[in-house]
Protein backbone atom coordinates (compact mmCIF):
# COMPACT_ATOMS: atom_id res chain seq x y z
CA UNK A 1 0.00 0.00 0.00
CA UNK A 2 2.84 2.17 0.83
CA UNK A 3 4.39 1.84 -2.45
CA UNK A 4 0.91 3.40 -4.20
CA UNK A 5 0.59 6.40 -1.78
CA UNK A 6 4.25 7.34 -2.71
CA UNK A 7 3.36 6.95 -6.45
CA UNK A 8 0.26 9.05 -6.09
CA UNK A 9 2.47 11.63 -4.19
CA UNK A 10 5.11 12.07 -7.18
CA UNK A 11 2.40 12.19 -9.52
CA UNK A 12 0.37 14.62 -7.61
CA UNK A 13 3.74 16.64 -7.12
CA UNK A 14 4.95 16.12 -10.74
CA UNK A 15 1.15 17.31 -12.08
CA UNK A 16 1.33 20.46 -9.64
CA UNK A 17 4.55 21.45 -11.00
CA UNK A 18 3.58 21.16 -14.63
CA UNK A 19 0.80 23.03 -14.36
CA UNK A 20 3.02 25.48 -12.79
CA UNK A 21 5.46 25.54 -15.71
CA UNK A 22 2.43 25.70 -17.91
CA UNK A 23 1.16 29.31 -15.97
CA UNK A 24 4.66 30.96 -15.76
CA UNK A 25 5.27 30.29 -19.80
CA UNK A 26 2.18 31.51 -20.65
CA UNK A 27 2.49 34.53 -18.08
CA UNK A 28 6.20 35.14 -20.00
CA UNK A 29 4.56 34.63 -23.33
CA UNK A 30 1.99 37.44 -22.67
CA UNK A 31 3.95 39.31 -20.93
CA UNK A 32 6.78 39.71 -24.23
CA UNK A 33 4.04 39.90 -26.42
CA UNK A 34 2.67 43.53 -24.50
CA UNK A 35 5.86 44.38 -24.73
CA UNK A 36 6.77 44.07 -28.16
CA UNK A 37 3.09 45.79 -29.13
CA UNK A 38 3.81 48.58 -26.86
CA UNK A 39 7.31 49.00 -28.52
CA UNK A 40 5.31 48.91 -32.05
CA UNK A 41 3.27 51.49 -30.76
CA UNK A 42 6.16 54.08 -29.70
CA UNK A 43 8.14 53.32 -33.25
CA UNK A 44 5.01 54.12 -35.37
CA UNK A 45 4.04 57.52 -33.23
CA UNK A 46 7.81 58.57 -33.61
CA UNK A 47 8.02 57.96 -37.30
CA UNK A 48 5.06 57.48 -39.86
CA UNK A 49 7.15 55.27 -41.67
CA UNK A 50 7.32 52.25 -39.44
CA UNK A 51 4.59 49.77 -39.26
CA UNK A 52 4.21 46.92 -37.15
CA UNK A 53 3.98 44.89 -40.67
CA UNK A 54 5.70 41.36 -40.96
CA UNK A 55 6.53 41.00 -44.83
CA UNK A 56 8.60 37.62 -46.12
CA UNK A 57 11.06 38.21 -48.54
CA UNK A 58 8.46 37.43 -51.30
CA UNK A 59 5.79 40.10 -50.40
CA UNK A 60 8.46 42.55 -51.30
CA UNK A 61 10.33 41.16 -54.35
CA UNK A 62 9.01 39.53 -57.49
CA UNK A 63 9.39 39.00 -61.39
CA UNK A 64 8.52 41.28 -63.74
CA UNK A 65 6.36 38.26 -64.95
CA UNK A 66 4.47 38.11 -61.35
CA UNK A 67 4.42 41.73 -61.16
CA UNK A 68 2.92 41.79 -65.16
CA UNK A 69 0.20 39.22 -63.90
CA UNK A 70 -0.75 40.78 -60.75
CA UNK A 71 -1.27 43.97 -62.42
CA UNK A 72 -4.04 42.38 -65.06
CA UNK A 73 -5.97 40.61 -62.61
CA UNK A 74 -5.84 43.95 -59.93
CA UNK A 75 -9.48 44.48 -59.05
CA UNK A 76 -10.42 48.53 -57.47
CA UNK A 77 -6.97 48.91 -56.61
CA UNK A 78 -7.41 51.48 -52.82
CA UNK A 79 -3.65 53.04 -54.36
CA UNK A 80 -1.77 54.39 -56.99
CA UNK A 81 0.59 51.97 -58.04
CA UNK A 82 4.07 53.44 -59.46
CA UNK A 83 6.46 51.37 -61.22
CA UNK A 84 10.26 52.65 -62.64
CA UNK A 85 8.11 56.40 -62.51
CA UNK A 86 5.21 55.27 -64.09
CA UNK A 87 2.03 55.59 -62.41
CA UNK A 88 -1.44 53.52 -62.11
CA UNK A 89 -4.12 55.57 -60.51
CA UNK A 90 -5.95 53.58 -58.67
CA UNK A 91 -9.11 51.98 -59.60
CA UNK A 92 -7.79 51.86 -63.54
CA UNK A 93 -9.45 49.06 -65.29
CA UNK A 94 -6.68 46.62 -65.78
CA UNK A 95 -7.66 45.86 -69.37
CA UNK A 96 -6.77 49.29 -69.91
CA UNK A 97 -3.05 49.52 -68.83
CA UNK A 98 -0.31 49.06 -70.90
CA UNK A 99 2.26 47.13 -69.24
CA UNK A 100 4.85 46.38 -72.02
CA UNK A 101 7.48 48.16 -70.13
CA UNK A 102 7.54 45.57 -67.49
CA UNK A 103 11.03 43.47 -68.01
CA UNK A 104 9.42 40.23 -67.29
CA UNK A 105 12.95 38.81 -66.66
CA UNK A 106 13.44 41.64 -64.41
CA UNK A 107 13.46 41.64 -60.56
CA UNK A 108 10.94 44.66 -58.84
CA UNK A 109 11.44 45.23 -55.39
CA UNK A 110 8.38 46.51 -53.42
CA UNK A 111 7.91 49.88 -51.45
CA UNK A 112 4.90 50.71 -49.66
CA UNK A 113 4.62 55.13 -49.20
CA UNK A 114 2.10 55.43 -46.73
CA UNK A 115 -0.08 58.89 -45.36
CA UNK A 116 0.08 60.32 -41.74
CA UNK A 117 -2.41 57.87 -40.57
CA UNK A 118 -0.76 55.11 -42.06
CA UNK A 119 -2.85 53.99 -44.96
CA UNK A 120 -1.35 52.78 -47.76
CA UNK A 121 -0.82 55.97 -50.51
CA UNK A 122 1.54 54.14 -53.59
CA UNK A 123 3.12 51.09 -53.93
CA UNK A 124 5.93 51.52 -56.02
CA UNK A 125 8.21 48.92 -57.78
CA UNK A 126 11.53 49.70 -58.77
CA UNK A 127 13.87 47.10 -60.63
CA UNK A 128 16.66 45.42 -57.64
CA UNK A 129 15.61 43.14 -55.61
């Protein structure tokens, strides 16, 4: 009998402590995640330019093909898109813009000009990437 009581002592023991493991990482999890949203907050009211916005490396580069293809099958576009100088007003009808300057071959690297409040104004594409 003695032999269960200890078992149900290290279990009850091991289970208190788990769950106690369990609290503190979450605490620590929400805890860096204020912190990091409050740090977000004090970059963007110092400088209109930064945005708490994760890209990935693809969001901000493509082809000139990909960039060609998005651009014909861009529905009420909210901004003016500007690529090498050349602008799009928004809400053009796609079957109206001429996109044989696009190097299809080419890489466009993407650049987002946003307003005070931060809404997006022009997206411009320039060839690097």
């Amino acid at each position: 009998m003695s032999t269960h009581a200890d078992e149900m002592i290290e279990l009850w023991t091991s289970t208190v402590l788990f769950m106690a493991a369990l609290t503190i990482a979450i605490g620590l999890i929400h805890a860096g995640s204020n912190d990091i949203r409050l740090l977000d907050e004090r970059n963007s009211a110092q400088d209109r330019n930064v945005h708490p916005t994760l890209h990935s490396r693809g969001e901000l580069v493509m082809s000139g093909a990909r960039l060609a293809a998005t651009l014909m099958n861009m529905q009420d576009e909210q901004a003016d898109i500007v690529i090498q100088g050349k602008r799009i007003a928004a809400h053009t009808d796609s079957r109206m813009v001429d996109i044989s300057f696009i190097s299809l071959h080419a890489i466009y690297q993407k650049r987002i000009v946003r307003s005070e409040d931060g809404r997006i104004m022009e997206i411009h594409y320039d060839l690097g990437g």
